[in-house]
C-alpha atoms as a PDB file:
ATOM      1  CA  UNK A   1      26.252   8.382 -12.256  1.00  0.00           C
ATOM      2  CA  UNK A   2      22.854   7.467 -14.341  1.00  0.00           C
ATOM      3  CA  UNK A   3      20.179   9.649 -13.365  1.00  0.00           C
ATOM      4  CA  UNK A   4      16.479   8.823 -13.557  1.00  0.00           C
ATOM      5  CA  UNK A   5      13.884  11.407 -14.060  1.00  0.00           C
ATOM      6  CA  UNK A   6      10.983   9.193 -15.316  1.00  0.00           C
ATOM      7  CA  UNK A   7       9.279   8.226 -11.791  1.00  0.00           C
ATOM      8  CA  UNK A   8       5.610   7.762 -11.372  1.00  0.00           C
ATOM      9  CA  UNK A   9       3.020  10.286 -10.813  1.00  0.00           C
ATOM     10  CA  UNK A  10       2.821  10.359  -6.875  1.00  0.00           C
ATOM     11  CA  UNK A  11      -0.701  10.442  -5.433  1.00  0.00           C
ATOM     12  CA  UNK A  12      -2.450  12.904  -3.360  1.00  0.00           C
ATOM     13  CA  UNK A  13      -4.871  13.324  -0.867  1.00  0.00           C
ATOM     14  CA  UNK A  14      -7.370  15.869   1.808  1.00  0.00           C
ATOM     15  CA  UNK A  15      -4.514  17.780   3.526  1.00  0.00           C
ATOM     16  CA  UNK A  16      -5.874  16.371   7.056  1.00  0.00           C
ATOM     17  CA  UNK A  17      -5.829  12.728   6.145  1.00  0.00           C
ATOM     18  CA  UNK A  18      -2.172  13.278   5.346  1.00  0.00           C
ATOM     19  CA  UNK A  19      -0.988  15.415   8.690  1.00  0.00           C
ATOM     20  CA  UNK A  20      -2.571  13.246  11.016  1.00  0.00           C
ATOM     21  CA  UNK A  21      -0.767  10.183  10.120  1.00  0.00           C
ATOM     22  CA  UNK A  22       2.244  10.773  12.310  1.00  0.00           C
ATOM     23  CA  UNK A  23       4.071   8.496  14.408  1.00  0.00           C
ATOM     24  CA  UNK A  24       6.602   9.374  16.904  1.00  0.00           C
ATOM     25  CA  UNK A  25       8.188   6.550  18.987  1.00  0.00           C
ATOM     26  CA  UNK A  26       7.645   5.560  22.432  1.00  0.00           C
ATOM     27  CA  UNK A  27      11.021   6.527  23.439  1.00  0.00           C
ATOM     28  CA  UNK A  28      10.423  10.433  22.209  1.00  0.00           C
ATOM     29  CA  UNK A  29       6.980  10.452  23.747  1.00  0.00           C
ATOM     30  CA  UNK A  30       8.427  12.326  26.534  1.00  0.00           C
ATOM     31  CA  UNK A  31       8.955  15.513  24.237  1.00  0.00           C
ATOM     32  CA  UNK A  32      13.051  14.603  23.343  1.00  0.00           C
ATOM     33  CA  UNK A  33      13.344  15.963  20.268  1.00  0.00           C
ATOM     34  CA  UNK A  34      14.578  13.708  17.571  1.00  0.00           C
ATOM     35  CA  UNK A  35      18.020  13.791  15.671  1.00  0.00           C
ATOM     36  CA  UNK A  36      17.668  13.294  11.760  1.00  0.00           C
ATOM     37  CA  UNK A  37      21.863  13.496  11.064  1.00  0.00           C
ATOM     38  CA  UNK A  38      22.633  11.091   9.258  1.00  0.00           C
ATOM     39  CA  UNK A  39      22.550   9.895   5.585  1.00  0.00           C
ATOM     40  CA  UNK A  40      19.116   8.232   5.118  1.00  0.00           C
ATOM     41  CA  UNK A  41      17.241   6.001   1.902  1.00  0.00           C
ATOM     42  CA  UNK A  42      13.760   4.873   1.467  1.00  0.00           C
ATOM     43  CA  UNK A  43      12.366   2.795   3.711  1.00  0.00           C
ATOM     44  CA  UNK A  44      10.796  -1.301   3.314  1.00  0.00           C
ATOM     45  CA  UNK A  45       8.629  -1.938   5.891  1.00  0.00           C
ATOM     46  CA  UNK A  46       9.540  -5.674   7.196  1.00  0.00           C
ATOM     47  CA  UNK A  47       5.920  -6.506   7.246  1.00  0.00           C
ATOM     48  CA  UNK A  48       4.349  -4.555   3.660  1.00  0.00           C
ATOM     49  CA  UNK A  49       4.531  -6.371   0.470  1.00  0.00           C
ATOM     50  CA  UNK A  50       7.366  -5.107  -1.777  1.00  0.00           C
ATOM     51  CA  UNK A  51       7.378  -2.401  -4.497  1.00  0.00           C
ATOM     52  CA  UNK A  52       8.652  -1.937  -7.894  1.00  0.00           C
ATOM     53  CA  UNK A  53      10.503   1.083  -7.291  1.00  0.00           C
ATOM     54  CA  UNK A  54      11.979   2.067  -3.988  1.00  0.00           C
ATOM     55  CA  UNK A  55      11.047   5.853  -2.698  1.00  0.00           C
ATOM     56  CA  UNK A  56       8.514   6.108  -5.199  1.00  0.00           C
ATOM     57  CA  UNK A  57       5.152   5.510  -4.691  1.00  0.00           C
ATOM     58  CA  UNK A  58       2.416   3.799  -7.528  1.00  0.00           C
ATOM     59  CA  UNK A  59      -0.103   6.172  -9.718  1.00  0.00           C
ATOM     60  CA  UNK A  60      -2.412   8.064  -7.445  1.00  0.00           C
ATOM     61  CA  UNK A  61      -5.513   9.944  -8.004  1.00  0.00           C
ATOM     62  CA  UNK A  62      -5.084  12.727 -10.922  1.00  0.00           C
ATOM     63  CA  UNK A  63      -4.042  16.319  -9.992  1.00  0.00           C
ATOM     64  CA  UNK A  64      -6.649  18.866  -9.032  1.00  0.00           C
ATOM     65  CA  UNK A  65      -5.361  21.225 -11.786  1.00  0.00           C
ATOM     66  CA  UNK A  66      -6.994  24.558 -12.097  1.00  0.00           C
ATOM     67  CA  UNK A  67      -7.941  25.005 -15.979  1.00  0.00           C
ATOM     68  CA  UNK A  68      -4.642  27.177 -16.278  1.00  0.00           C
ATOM     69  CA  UNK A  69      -2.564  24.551 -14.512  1.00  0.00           C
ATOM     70  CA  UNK A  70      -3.884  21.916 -16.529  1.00  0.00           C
ATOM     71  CA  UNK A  71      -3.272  24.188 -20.179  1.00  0.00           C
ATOM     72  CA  UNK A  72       0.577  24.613 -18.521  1.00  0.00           C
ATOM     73  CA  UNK A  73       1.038  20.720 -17.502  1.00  0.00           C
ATOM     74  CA  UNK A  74      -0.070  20.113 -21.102  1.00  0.00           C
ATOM     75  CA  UNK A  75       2.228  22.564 -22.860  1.00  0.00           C
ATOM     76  CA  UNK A  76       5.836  21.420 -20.698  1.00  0.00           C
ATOM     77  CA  UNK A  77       4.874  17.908 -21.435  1.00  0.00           C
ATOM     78  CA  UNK A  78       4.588  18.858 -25.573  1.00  0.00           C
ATOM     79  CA  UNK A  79       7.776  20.775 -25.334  1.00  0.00           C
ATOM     80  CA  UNK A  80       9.888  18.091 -23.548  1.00  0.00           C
ATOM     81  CA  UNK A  81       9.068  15.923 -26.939  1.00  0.00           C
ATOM     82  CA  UNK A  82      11.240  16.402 -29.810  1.00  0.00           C
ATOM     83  CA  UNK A  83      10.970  14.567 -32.987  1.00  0.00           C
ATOM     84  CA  UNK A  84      14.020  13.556 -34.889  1.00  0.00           C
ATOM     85  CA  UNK A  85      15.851  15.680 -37.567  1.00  0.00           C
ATOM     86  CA  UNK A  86      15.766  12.342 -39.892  1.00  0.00           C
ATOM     87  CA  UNK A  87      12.994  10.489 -41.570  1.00  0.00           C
ATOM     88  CA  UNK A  88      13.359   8.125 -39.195  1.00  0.00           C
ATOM     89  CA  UNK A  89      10.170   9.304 -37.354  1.00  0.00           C
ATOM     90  CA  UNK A  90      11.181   8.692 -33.771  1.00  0.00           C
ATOM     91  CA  UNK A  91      11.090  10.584 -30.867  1.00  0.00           C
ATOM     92  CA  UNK A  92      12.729  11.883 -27.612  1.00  0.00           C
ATOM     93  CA  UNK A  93      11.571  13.282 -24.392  1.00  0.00           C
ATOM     94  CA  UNK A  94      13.785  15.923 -22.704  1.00  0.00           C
ATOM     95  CA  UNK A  95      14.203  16.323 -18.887  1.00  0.00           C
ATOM     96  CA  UNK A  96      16.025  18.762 -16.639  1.00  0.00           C
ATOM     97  CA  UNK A  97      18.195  15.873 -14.623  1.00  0.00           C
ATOM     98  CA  UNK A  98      19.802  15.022 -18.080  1.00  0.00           C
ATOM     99  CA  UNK A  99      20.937  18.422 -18.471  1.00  0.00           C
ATOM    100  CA  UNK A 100      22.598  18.486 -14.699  1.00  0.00           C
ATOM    101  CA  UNK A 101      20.064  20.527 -13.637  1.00  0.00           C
ATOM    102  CA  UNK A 102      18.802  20.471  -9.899  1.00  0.00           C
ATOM    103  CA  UNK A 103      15.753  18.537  -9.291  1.00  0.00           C
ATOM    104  CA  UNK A 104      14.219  21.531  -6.984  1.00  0.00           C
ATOM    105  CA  UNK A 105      11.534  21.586  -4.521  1.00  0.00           C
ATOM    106  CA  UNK A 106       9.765  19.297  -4.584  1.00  0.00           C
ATOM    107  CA  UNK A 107      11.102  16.490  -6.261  1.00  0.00           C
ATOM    108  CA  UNK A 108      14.509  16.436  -4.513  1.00  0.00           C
ATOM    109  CA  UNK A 109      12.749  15.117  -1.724  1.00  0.00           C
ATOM    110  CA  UNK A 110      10.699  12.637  -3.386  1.00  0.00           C
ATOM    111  CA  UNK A 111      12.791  11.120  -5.316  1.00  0.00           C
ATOM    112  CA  UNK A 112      14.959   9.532  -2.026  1.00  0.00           C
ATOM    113  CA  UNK A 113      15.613   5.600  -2.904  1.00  0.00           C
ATOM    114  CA  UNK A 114      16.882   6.358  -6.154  1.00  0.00           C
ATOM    115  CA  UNK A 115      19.834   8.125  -4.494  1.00  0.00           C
ATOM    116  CA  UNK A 116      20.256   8.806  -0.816  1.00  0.00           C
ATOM    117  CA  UNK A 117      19.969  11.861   1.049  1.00  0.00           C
ATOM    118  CA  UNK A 118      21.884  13.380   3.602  1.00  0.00           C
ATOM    119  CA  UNK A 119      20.484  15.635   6.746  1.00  0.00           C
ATOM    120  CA  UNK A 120      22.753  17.852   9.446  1.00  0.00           C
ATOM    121  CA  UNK A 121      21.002  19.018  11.957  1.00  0.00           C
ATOM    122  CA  UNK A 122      22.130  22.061  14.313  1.00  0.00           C
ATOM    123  CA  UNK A 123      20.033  24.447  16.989  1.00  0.00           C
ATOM    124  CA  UNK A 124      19.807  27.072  14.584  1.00  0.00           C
ATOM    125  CA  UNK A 125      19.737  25.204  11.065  1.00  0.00           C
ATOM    126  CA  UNK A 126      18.768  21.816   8.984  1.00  0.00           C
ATOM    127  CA  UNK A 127      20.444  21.279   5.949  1.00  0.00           C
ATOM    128  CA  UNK A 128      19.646  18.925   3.447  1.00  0.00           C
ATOM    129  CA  UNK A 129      21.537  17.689   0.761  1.00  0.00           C
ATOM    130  CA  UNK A 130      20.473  15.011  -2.202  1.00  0.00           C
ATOM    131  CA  UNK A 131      23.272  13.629  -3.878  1.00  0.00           C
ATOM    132  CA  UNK A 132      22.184  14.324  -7.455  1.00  0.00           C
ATOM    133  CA  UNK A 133      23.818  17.286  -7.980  1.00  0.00           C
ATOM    134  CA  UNK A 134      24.552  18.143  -4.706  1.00  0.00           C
ATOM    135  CA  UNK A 135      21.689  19.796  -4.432  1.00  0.00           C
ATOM    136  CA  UNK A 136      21.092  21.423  -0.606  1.00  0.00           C
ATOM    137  CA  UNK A 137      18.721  23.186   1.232  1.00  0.00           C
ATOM    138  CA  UNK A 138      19.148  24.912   4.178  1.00  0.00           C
ATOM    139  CA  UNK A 139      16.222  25.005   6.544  1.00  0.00           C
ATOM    140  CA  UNK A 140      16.777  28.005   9.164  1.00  0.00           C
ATOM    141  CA  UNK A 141      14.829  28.352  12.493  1.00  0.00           C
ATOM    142  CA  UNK A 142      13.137  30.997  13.113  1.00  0.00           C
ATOM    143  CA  UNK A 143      14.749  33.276  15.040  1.00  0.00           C
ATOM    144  CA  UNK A 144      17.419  32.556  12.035  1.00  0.00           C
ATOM    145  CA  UNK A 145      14.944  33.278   8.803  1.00  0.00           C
ATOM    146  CA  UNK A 146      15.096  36.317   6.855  1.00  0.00           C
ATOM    147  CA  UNK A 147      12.472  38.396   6.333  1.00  0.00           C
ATOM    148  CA  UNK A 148       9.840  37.696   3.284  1.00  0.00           C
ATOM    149  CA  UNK A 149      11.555  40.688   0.941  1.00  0.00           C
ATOM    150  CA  UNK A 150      15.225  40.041   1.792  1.00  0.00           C
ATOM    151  CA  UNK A 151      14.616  36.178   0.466  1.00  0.00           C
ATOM    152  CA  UNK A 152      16.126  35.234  -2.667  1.00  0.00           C
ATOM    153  CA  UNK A 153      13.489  32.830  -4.799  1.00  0.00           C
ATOM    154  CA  UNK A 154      15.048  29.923  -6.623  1.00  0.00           C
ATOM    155  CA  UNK A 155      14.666  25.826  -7.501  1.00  0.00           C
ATOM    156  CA  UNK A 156      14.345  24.990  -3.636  1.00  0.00           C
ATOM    157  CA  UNK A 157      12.768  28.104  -2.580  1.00  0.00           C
ATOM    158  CA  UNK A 158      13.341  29.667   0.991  1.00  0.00           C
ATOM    159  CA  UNK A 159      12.733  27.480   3.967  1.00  0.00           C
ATOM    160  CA  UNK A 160      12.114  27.994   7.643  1.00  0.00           C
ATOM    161  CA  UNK A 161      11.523  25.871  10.343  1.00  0.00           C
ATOM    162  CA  UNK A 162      10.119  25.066  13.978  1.00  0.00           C
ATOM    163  CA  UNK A 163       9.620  22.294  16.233  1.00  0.00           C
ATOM    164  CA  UNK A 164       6.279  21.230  17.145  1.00  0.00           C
ATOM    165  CA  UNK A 165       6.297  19.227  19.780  1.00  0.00           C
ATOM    166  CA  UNK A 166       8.767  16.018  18.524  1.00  0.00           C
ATOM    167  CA  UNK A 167       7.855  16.869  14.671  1.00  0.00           C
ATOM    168  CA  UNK A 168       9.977  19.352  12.332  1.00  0.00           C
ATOM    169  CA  UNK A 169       7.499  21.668  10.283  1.00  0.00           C
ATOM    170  CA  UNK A 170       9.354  23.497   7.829  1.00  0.00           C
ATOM    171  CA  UNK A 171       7.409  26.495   5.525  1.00  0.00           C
ATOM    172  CA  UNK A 172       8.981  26.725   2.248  1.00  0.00           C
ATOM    173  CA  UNK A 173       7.751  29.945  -0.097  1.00  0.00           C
ATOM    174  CA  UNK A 174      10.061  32.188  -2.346  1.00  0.00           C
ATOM    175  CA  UNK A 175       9.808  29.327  -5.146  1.00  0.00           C
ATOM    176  CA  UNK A 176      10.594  30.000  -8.734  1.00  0.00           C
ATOM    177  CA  UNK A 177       8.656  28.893 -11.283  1.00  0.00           C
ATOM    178  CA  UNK A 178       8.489  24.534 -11.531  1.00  0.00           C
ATOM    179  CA  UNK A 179       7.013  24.055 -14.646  1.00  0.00           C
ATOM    180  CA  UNK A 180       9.247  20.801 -14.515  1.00  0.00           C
ATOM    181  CA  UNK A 181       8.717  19.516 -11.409  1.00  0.00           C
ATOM    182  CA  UNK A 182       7.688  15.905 -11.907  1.00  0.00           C
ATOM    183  CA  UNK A 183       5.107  14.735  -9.702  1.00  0.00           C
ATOM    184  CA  UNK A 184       3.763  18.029  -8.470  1.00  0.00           C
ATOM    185  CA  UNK A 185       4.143  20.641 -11.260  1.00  0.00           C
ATOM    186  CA  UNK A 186       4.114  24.593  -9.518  1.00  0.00           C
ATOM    187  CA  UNK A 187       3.835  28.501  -9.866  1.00  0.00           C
ATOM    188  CA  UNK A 188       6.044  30.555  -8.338  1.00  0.00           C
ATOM    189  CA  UNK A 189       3.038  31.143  -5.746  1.00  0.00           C
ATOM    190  CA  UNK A 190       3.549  27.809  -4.630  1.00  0.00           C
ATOM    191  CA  UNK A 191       3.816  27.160  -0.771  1.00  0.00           C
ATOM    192  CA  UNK A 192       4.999  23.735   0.551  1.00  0.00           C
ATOM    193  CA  UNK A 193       4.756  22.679   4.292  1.00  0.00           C
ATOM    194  CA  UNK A 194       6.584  19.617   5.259  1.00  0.00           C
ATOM    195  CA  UNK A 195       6.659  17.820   8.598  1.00  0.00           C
ATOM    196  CA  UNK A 196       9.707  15.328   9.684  1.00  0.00           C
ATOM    197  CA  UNK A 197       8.812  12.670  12.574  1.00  0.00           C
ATOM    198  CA  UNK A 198      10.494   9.899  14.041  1.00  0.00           C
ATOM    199  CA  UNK A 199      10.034   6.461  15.137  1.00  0.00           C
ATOM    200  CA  UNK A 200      11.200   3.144  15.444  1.00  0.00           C
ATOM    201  CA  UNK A 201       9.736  -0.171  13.671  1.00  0.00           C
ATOM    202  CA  UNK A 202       9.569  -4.013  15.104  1.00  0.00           C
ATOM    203  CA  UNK A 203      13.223  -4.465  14.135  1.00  0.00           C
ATOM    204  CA  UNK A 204      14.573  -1.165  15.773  1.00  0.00           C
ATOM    205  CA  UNK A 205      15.181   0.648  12.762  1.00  0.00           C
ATOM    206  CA  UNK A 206      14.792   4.283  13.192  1.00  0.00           C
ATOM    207  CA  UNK A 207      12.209   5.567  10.216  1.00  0.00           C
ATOM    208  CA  UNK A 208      12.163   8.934   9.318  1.00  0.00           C
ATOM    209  CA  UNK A 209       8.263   9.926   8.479  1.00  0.00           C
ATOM    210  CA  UNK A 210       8.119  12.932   5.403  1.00  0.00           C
ATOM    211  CA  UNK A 211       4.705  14.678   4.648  1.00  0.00           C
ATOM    212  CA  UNK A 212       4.745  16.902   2.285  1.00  0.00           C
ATOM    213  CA  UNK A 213       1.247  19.512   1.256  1.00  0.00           C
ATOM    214  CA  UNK A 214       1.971  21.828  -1.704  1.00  0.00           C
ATOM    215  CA  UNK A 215      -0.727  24.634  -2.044  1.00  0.00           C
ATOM    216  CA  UNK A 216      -0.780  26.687  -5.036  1.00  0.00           C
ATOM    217  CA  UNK A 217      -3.477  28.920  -6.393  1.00  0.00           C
ATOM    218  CA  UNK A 218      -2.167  29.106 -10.141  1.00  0.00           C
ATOM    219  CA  UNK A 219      -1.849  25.484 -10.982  1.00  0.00           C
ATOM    220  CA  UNK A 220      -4.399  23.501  -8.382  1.00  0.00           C
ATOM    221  CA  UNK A 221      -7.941  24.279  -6.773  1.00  0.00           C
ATOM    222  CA  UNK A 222      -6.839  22.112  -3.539  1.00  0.00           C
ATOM    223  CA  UNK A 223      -3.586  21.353  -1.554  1.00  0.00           C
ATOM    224  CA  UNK A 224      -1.682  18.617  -2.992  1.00  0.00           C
ATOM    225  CA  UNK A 225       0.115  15.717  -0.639  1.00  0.00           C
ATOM    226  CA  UNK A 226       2.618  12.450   0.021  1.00  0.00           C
ATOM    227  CA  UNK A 227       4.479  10.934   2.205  1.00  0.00           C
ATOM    228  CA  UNK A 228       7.642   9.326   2.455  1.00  0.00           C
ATOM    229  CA  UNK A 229      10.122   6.720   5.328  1.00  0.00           C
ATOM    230  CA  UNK A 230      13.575   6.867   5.042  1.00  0.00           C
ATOM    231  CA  UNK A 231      15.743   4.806   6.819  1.00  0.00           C
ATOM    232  CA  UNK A 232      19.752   5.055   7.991  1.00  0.00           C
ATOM    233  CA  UNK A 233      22.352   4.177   5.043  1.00  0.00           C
ATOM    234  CA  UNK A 234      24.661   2.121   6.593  1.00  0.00           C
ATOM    235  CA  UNK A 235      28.133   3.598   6.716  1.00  0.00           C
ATOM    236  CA  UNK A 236      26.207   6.135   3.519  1.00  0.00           C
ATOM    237  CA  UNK A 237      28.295   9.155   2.163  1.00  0.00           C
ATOM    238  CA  UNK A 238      27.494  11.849  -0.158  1.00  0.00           C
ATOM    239  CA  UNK A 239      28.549  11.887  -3.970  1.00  0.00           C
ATOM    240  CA  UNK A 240      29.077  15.143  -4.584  1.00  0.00           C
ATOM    241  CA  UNK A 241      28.382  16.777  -8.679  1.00  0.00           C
ATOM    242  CA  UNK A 242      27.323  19.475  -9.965  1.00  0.00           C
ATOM    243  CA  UNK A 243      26.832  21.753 -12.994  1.00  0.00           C
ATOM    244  CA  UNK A 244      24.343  24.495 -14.615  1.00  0.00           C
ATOM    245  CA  UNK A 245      20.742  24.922 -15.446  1.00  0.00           C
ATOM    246  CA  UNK A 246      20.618  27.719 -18.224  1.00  0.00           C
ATOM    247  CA  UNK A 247      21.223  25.611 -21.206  1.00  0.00           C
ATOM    248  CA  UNK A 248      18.181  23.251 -20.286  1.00  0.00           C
ATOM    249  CA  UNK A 249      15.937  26.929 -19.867  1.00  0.00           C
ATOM    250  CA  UNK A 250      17.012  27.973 -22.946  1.00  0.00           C
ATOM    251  CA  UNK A 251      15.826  24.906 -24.557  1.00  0.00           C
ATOM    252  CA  UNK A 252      12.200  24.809 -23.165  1.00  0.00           C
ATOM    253  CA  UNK A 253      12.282  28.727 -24.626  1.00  0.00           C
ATOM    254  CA  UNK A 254      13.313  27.338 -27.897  1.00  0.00           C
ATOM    255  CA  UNK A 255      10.728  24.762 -28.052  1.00  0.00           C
ATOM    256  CA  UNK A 256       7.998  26.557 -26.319  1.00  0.00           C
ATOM    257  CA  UNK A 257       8.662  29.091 -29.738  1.00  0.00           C
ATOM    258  CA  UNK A 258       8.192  26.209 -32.212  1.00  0.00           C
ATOM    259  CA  UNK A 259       5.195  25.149 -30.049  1.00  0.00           C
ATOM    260  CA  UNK A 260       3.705  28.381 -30.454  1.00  0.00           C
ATOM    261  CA  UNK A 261       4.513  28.800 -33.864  1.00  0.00           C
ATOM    262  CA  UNK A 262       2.957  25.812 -34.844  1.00  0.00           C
ATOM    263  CA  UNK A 263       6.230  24.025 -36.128  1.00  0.00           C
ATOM    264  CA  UNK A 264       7.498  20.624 -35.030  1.00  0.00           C
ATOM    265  CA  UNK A 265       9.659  20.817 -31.942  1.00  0.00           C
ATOM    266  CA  UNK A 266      12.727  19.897 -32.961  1.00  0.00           C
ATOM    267  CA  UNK A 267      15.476  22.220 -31.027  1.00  0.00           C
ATOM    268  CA  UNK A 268      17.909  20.717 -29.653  1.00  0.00           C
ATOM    269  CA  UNK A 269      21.449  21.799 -26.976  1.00  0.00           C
ATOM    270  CA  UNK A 270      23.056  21.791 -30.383  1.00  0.00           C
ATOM    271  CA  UNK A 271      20.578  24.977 -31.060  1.00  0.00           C
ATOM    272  CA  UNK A 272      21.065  26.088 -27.452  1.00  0.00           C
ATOM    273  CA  UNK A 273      24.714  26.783 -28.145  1.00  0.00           C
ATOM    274  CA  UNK A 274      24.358  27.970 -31.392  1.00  0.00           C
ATOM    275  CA  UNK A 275      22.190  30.601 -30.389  1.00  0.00           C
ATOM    276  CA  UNK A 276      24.775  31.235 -27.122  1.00  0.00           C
ATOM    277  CA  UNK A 277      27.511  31.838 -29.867  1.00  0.00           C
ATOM    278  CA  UNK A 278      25.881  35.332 -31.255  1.00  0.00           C
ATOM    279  CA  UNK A 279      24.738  36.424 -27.791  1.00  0.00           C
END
C-alpha cells in the first residue's frame, strides 16, 4: 500500500483557544462516558465546504521555533535532500514512511484520512492502532501506568490516561527524539496532552473530537496545537504491515556527515548497507 508522507504543515494556536473547543453530545451530558471502539476516518462536516485533502488541515501560522529548533528544522530538511549520482542534476527528498518506518507521535494521529485508525477501549487501557505499519499505542489508566523511570522512551512515547468528566486526556512523555516528525518537529523533552470527546452531528453520525498541545522547551518558545473529527468506517478493518527503522537512522547519520563536512548529500540505502556489511 502507497504511503504518503508529504502532508501540509498543520497550524497552531494559544493552548486555551484549542481546549475549550469541546463538544460532547446531548445524550452524554449526563456524565456516560463515551465508547471510541471502533475503526474511525476523518470526518466531512455535512454543512463545511470541502477540502483538498481529507484529515489534513491547510498551512497554518509558522512554528514558534526556539533559535535551536529552528537551526534543527533547517538541518533534517537539508539532509532529507539528496542530489543524484549522475549529471543529470535532479533531486530527491527522503522520508521515514518510505523506509517502513513508524510515523510516531505525533503524526500517527494526524495523519487519519489518509488511512484509518483503529481504537479498543477497556477499563484499564486504550489502544490505538494506525494501519501504516501497524503502528499502536497503548494508553494505560492510571492506576495501570508505570512509574516515570521504569518507562521505556521510543517513536510513540509513554502514554497515560484519565477521564475527565465525558473527555479522555491522555499525557504522553518518554518521547525519543522526532527530528522527523512532519508537522510538529520534537526533542526528546517533548510532552503531548491530547483530549478525545464525543458527539453527534445533524445526521447522527457519531464524531470523534482530537486536540492535540505539544510543549517542548528545546525546539518551541510556546505550546503547539490541532485538532482533528473522525468518524466510524463502515464495516473498516485494520491492514496490518510492518518492518524496521534502523536503516532510515543510519541514513540521516550518513547525510548529516556529508552535511557537516560540507560535501553534497548524496548517501543513499545502497550506502546504508554497504556500511552494515563491515559492521
Amino acid at each position: 500500500m502507497a504511503k504518503n508522507y508529504s502532508k501540509k504543515l498543520i497550524g497552531h494556536g494559544l493552548v486555551s483557544a484549542v481546549l475549550a473547543a469541546s463538544s460532547v453530545s446531548p445524550a452524554l451530558a449526563q456524565g456516560e462516558r463515551p465508547d471510541f471502539s471502533g475503526v474511525w476516518t476523518s470526518y466531512a462536516d455535512p454543512n463545511a465546504a470541502p477540502t483538498s485533502a481529507a484529515g489534513f488541515d491547510g498551512a497554518g501560522a509558522p512554528l514558534p521555533f526556539t533559535d535551536e529548533g529552528r537551526i534543527r528544522r533547517e538541518e533534517y530538511q537539508q539532509i532529507v535532500v539528496s542530489t543524484a549520482g549522475d549529471d543529470s542534476g535532479g533531486t530527491s527528498r527522503e522520508n521515514p514512511g518510505a523506509f517502513c518506518v513508524t510515523y510516531g507521535m505525533p503524526t500517527m494521529m494526524l495523519s487519519v484520512g489518509a488511512y484509518p485508525i483503529e481504537f479498543i477501549q477497556r477499563p484499564d487501557q486504550f489502544t490505538i492502532i494506525y494501519e501504516v505499519e501497524s503502528e499502536t499505542r497503548r494508553v494505560y489508566f492510571e492506576d495501570r501506568a508505570l512509574p516515570e523511570e521504569r518507562r521505556f522512551p521510543n517513536r510513540q512515547g509513554y502514554s497515560v490516561g484519565r477521564w475527565e468528566g465525558n473527555t479522555l486526556v491522555v499525557e504522553t512523555t518518554s518521547l525519543t527524539d522526532g527530528q522527523d516528525q512532519l508537522n510538529f518537529p520534537h526533542s526528546d523533552q517533548a510532552r503531548i496532552t491530547e483530549q478525545f470527546s464525543m458527539h453527534t452531528d445533524d445526521n447522527g453520525t457519531k464524531v470523534i473530537t482530537y486536540e492535540m498541545m505539544m510543549t517542548d522547551p528545546v525546539y518551541y518558545t510556546e505550546a503547539v496545537t490541532t485538532t482533528r473529527q473522525w468518524a466510524p468506517l463502515p464495516n473498516g478493518q485494520i491492514i496490518a504491515y510492518n518492518c524496521p527503522e534502523e536503516p532510515w537512522l543510519k541514513l540521516l547519520a550518513l547525510r548529516r556527515a556529508q552535511l557537516r563536512a560540507g560535501e553534497p548529500i548524496t548517501a543513499t540505502m545502497a550506502d546504508v548497507y554497504a556500511t552494515e556489511m563491515y559492521e
